[in-house]
C-alpha atoms as a PDB file:
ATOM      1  CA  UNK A   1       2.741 -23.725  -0.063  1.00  0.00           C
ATOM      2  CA  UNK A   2       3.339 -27.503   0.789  1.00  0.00           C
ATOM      3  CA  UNK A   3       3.288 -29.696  -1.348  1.00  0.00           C
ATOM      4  CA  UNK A   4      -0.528 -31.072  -2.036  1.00  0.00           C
ATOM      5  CA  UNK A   5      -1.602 -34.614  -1.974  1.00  0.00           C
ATOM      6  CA  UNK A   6      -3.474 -36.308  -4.050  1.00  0.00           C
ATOM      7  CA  UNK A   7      -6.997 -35.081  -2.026  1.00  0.00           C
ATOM      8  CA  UNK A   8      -5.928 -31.830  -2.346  1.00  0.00           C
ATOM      9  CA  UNK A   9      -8.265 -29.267  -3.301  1.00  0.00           C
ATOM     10  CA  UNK A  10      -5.294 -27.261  -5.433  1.00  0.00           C
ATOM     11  CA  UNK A  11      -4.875 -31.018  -7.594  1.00  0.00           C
ATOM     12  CA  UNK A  12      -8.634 -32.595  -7.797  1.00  0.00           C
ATOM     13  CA  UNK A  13      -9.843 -31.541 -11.240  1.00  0.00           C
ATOM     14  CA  UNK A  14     -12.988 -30.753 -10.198  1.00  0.00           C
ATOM     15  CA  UNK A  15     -12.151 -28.675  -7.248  1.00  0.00           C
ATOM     16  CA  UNK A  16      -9.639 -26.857  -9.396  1.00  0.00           C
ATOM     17  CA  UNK A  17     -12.556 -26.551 -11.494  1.00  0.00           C
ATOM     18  CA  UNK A  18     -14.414 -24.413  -8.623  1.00  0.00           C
ATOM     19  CA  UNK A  19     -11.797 -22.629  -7.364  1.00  0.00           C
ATOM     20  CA  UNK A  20     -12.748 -18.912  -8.292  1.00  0.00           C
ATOM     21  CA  UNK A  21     -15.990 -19.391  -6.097  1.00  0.00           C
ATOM     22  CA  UNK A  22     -13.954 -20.407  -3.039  1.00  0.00           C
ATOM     23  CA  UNK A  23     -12.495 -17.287  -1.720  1.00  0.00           C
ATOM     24  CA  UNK A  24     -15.685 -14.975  -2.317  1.00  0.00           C
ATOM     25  CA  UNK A  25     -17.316 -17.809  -0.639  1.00  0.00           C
ATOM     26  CA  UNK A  26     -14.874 -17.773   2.255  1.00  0.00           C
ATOM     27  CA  UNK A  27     -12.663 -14.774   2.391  1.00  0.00           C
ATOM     28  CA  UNK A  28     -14.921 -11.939   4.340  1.00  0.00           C
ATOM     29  CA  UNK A  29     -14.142  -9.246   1.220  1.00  0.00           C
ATOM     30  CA  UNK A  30     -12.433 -11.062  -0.692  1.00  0.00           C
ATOM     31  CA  UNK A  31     -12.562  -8.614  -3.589  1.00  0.00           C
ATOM     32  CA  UNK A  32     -12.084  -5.688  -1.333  1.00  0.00           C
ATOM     33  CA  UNK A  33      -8.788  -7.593  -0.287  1.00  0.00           C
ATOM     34  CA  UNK A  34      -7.905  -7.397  -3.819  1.00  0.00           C
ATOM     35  CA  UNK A  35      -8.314  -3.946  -4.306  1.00  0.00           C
ATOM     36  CA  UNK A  36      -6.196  -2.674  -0.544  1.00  0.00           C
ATOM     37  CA  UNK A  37      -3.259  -5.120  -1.983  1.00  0.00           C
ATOM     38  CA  UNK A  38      -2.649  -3.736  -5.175  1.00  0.00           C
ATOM     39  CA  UNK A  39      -2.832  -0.060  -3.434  1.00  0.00           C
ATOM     40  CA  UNK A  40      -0.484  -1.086  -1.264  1.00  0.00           C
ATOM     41  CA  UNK A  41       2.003  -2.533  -3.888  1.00  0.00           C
ATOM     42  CA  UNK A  42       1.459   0.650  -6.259  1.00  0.00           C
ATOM     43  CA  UNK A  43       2.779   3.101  -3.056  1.00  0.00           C
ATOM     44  CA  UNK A  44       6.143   1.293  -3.877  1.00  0.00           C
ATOM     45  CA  UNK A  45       6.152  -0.687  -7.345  1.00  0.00           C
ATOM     46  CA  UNK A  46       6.725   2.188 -10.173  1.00  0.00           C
ATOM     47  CA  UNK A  47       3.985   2.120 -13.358  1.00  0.00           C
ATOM     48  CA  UNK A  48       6.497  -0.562 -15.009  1.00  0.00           C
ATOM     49  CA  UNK A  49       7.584  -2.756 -12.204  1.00  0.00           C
ATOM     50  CA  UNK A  50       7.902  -6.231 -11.377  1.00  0.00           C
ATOM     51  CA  UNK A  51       5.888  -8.117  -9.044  1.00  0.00           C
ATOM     52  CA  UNK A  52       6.291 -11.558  -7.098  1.00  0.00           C
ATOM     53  CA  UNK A  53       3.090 -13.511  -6.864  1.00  0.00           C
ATOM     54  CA  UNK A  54       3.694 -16.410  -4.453  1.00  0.00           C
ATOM     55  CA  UNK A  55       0.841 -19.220  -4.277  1.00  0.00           C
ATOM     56  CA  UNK A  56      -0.142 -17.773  -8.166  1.00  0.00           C
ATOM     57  CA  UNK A  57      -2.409 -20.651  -8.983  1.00  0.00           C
ATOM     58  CA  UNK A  58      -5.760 -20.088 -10.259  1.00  0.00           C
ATOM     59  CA  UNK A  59      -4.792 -16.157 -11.097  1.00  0.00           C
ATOM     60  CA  UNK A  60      -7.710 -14.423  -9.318  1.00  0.00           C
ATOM     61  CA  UNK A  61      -4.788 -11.978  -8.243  1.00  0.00           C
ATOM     62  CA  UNK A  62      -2.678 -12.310 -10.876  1.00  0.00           C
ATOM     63  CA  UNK A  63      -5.879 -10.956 -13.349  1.00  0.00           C
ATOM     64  CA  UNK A  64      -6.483  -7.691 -10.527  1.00  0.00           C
ATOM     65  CA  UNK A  65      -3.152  -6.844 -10.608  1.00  0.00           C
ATOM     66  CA  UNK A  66      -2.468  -7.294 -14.764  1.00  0.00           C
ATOM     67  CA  UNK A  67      -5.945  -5.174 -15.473  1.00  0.00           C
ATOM     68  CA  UNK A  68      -5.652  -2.468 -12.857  1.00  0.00           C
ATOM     69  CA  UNK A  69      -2.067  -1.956 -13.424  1.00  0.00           C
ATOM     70  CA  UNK A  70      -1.259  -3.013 -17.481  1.00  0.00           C
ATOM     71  CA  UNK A  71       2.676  -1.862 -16.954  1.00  0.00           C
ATOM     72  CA  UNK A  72       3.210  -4.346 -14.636  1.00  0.00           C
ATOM     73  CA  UNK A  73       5.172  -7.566 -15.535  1.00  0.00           C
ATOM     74  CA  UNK A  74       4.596 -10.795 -13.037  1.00  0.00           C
ATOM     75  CA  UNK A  75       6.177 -13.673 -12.052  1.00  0.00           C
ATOM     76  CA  UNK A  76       3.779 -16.252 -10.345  1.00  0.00           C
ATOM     77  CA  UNK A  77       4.763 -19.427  -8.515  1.00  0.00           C
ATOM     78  CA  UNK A  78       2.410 -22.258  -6.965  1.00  0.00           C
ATOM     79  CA  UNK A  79       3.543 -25.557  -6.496  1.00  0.00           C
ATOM     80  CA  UNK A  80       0.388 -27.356  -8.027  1.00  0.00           C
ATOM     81  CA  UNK A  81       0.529 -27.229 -12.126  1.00  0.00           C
ATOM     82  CA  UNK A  82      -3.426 -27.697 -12.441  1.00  0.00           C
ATOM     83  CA  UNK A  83      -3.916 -24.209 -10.527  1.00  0.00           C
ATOM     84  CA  UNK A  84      -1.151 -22.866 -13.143  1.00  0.00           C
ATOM     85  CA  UNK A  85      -2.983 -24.016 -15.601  1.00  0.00           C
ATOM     86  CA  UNK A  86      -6.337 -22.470 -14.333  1.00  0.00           C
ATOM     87  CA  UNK A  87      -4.281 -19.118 -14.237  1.00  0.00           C
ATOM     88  CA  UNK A  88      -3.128 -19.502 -17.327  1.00  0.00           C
ATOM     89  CA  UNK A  89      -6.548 -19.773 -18.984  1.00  0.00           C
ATOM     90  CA  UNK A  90      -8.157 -16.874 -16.827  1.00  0.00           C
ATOM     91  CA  UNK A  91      -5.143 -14.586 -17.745  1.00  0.00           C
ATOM     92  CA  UNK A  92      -6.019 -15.287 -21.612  1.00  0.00           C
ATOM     93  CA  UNK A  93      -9.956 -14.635 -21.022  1.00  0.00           C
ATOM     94  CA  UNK A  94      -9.052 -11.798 -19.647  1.00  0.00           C
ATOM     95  CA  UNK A  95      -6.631 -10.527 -22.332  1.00  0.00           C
ATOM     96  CA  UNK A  96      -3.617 -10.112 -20.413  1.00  0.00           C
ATOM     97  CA  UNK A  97      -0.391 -10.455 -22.654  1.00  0.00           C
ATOM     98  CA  UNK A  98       1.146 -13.689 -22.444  1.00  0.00           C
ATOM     99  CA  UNK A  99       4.845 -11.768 -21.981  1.00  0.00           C
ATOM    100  CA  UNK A 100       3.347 -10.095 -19.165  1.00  0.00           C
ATOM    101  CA  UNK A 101       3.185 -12.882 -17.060  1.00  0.00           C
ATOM    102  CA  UNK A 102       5.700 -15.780 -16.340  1.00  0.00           C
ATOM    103  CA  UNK A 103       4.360 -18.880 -14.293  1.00  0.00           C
ATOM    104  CA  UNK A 104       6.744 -21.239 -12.424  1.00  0.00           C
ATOM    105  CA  UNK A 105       5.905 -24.412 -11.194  1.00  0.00           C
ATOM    106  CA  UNK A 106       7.157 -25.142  -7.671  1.00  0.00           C
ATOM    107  CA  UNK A 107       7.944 -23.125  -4.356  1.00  0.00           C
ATOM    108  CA  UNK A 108       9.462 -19.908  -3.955  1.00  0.00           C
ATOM    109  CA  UNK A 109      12.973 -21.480  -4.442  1.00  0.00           C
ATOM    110  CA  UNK A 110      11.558 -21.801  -7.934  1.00  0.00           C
ATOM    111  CA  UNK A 111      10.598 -18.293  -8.495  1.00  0.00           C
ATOM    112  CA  UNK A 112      13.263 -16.474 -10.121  1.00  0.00           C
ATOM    113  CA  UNK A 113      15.947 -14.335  -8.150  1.00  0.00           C
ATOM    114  CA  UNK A 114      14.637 -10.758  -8.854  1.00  0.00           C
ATOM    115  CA  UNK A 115      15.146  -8.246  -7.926  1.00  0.00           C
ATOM    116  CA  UNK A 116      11.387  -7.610  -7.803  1.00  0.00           C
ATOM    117  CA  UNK A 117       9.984  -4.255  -6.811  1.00  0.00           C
ATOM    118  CA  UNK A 118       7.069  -5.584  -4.511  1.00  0.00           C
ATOM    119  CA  UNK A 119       4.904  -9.640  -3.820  1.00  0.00           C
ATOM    120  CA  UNK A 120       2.440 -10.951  -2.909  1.00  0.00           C
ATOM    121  CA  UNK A 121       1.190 -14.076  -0.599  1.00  0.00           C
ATOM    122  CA  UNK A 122      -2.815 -14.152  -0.661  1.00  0.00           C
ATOM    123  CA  UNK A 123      -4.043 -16.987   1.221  1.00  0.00           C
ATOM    124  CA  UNK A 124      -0.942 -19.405   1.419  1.00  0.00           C
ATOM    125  CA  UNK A 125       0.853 -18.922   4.606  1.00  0.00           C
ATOM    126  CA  UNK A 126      -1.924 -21.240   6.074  1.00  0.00           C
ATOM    127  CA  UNK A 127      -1.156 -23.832   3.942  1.00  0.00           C
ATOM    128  CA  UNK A 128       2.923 -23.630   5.445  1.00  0.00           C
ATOM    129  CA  UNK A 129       3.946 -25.667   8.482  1.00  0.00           C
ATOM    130  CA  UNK A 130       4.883 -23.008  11.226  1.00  0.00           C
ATOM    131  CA  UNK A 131       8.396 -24.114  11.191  1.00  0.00           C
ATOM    132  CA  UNK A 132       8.933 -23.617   7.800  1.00  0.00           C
ATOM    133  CA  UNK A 133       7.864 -20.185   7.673  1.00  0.00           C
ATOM    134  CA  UNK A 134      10.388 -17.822   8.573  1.00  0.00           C
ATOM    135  CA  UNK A 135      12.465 -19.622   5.749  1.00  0.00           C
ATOM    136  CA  UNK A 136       9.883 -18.950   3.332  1.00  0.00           C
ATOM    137  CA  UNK A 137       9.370 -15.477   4.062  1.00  0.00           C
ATOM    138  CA  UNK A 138      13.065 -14.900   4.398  1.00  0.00           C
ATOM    139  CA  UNK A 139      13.195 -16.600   0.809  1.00  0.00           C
ATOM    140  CA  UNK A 140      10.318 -13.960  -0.746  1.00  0.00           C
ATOM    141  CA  UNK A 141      12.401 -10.971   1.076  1.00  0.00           C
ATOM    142  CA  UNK A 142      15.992 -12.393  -0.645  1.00  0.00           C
ATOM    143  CA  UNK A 143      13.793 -11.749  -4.322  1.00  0.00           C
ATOM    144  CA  UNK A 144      13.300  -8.090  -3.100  1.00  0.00           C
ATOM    145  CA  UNK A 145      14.737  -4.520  -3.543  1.00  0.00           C
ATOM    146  CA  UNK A 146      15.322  -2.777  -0.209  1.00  0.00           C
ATOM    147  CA  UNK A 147      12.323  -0.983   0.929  1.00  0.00           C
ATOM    148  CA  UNK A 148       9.820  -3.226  -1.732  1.00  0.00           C
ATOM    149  CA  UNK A 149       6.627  -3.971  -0.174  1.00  0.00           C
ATOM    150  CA  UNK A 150       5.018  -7.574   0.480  1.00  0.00           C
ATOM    151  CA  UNK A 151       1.665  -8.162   1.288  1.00  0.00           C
ATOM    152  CA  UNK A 152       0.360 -11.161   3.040  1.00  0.00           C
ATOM    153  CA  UNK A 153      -3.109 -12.349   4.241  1.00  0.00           C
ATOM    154  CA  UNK A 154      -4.108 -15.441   5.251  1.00  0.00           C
ATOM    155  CA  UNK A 155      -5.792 -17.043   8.044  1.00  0.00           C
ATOM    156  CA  UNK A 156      -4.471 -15.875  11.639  1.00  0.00           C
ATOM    157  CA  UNK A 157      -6.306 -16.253  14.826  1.00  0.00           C
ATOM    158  CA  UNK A 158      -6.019 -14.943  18.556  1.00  0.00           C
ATOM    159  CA  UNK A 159      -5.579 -17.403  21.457  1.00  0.00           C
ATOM    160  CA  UNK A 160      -7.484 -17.058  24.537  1.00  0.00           C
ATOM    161  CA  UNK A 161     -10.324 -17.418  26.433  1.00  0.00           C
ATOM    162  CA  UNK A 162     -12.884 -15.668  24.679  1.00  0.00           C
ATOM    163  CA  UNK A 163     -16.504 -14.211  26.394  1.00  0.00           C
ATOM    164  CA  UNK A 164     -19.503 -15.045  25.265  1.00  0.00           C
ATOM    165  CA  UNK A 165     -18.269 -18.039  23.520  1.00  0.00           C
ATOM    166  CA  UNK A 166     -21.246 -20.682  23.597  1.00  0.00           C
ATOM    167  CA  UNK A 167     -19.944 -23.586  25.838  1.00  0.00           C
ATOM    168  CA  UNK A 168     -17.431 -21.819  27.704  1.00  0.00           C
ATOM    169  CA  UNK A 169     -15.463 -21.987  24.120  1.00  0.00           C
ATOM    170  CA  UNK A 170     -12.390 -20.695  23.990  1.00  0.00           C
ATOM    171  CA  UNK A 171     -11.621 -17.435  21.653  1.00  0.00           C
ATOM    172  CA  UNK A 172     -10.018 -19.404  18.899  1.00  0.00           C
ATOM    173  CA  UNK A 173     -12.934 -21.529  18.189  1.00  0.00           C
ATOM    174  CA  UNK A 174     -15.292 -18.821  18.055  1.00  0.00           C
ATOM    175  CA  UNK A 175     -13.165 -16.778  15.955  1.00  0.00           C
ATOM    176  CA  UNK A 176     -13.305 -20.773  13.615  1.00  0.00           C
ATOM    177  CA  UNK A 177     -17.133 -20.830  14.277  1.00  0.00           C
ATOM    178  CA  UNK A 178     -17.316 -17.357  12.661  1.00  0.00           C
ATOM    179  CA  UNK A 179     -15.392 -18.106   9.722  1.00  0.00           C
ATOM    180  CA  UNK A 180     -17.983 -21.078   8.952  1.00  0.00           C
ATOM    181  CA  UNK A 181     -20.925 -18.674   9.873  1.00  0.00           C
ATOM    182  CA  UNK A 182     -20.085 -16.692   7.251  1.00  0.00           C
ATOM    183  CA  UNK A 183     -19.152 -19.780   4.420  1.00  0.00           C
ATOM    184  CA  UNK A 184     -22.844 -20.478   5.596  1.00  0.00           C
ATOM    185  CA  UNK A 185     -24.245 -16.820   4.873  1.00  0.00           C
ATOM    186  CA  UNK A 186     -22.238 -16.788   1.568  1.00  0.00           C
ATOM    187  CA  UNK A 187     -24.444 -20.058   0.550  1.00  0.00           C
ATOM    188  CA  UNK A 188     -22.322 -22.886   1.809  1.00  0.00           C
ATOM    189  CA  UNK A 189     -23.899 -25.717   2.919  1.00  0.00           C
ATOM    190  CA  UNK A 190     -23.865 -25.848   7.055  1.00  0.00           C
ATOM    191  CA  UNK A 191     -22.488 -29.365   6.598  1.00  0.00           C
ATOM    192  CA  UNK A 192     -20.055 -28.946   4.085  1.00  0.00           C
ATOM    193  CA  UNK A 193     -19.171 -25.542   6.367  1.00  0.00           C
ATOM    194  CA  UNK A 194     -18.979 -27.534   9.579  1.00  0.00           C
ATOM    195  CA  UNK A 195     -16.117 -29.901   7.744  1.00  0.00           C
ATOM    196  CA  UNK A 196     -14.368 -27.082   6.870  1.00  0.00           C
ATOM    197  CA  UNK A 197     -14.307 -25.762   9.956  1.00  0.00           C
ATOM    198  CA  UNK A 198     -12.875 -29.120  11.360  1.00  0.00           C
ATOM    199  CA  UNK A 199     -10.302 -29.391   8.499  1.00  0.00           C
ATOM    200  CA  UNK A 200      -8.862 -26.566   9.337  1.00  0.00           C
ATOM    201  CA  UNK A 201      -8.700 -26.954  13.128  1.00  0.00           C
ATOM    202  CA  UNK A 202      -6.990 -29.923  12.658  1.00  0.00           C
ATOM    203  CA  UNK A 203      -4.701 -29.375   9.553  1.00  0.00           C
ATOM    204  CA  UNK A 204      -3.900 -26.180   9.137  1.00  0.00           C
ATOM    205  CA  UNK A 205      -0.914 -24.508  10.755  1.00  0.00           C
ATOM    206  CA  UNK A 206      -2.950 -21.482  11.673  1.00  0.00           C
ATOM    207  CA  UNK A 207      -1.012 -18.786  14.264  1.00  0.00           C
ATOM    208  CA  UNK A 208      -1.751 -15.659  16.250  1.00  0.00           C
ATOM    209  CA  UNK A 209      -1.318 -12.519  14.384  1.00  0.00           C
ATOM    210  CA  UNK A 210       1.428 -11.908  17.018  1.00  0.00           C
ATOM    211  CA  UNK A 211       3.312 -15.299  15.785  1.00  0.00           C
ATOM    212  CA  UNK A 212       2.824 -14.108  12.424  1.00  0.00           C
ATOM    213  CA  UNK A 213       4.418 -10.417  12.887  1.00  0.00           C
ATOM    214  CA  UNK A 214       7.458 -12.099  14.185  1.00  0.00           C
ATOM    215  CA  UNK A 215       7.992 -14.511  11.546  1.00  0.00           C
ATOM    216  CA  UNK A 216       7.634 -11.718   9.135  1.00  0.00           C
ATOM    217  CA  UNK A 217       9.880  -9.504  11.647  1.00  0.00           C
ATOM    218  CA  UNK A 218      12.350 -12.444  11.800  1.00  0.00           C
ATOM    219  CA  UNK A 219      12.304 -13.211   7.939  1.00  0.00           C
ATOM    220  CA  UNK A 220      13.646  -8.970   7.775  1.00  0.00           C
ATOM    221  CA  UNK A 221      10.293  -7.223   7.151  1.00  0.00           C
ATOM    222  CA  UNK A 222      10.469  -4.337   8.174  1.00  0.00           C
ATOM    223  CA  UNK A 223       7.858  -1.288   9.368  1.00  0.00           C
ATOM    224  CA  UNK A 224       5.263  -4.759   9.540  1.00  0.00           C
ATOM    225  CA  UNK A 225       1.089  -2.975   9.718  1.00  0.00           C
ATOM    226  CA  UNK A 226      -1.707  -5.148   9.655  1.00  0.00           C
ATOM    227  CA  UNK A 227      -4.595  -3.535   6.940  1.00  0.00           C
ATOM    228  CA  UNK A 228      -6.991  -6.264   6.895  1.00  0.00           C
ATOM    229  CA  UNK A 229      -9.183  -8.074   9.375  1.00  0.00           C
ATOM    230  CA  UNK A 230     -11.795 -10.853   8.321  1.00  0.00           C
ATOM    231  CA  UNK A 231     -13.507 -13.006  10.978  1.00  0.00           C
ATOM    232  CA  UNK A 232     -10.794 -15.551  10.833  1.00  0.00           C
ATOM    233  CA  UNK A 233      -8.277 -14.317   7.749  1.00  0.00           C
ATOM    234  CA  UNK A 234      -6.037 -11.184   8.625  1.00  0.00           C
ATOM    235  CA  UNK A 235      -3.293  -9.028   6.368  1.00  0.00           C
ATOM    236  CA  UNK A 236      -0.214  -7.692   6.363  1.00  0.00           C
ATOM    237  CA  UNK A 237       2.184  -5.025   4.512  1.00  0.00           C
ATOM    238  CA  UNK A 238       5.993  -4.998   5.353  1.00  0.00           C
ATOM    239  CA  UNK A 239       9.158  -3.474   3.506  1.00  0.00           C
ATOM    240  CA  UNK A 240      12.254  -5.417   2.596  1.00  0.00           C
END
């Protein structure tokens, strides 16, 4: 991830505060995401392996992984230390061992060298300018043992002109329009929905699904299968 400023969601306390209710609230099945990524890992990871966690703040993964799979060890790494934190606190409520899980402050330079059998990247691509990408998934690939999986998901839209958009709009902005629709149906305010929508139009370095193949392609992913598709958010499994 980039780094955050000081309006950042990932630093405000009281949006750090919220976080667990944001993907549910935004992440067509978010849960269900959860569950297809840690099936995916456990084709490859053995019953005591160790797995790569990259954006690791507030531990909504982190706590999936540790109770569905309790020989697993984890290193997590987020560049915002209030999202640590959060992790840190929903790992103990949930009564994961403290020695299972090792949380580094930073980037994925920070993360340790590995060799890890199998990562993830949940919903942090996004947050990556596009030309820093390939670097960063080359970096996650470098922490891997040949043929360990990664799984990615984030949000990834097709270009295009798209039918039946209202307003002649093209196929990226209904694909957008969707993704609020459903912040809306999940009890988000329209307003509040609408800015979202706008924020990330504007600030988000958001690709095609065929851009994001080929960074993953470029970075040395291998056998690259998208599993997921959300409205707006789509995933990924590859092999180092």
């Amino acid at each position: 991830m980039t780094h955050p400023t000081t309006a950042s969601p990932f630093t405000d306390p009281a949006a750090v505060a919220r976080y667990a209710e944001g993907p549910r609230r935004n992440v067509p099945g978010y849960d269900s995401l959860l569950r297809m990524s840690r099936i995916l890992l456990a084709e490859r990871v053995p019953a005591h392996g160790r797995v790569l966690v990259v954006g690791a703040g507030g531990g909504l993964e982190l706590e999936d992984m540790a109770l569905a799979h309790p020989g697993w060890r984890f290193d997590g790494v987020d560049p915002s230390q209030p999202m640590l934190d959060l992790a840190a606190q929903r790992l103990q409520s949930a009564g994961v061992p403290r020695d299972r899980v090792a949380l580094h402050h930073g980037y994925v330079q920070s993360a340790p060298p590995g060799p890890f059998d199998g990562a993830t990247c949940l919903l942090t691509f996004h947050f990556v300018p596009r030309e820093e990408r390939a670097a960063m998934a080359a970096e996650i690939r470098g922490r891997l043992k040949p043929g360990a999986p990664l799984v990615v998901a984030h949000l990834s839209v097709v270009d295009g002109a798209g039918a039946g958009g209202e307003g002649g709009a093209g196929e990226r902005d209904l694909w957008l329009s969707r993704y609020a629709a459903f912040q809306v149906a999940s009890g988000v305010p329209p307003e509040h929905a609408a800015r979202a929508r706008d924020k990330v139009a504007a600030e988000l370095a958001v690709l095609t699904p065929q851009e994001d193949e080929a960074i993953l392609q470029q970075a040395g992913f291998s056998d690259v299968r998208m599993f997921y598709m959300g409205f707006a958010f789509r995933g990924w499994v590859g092999l180092a």
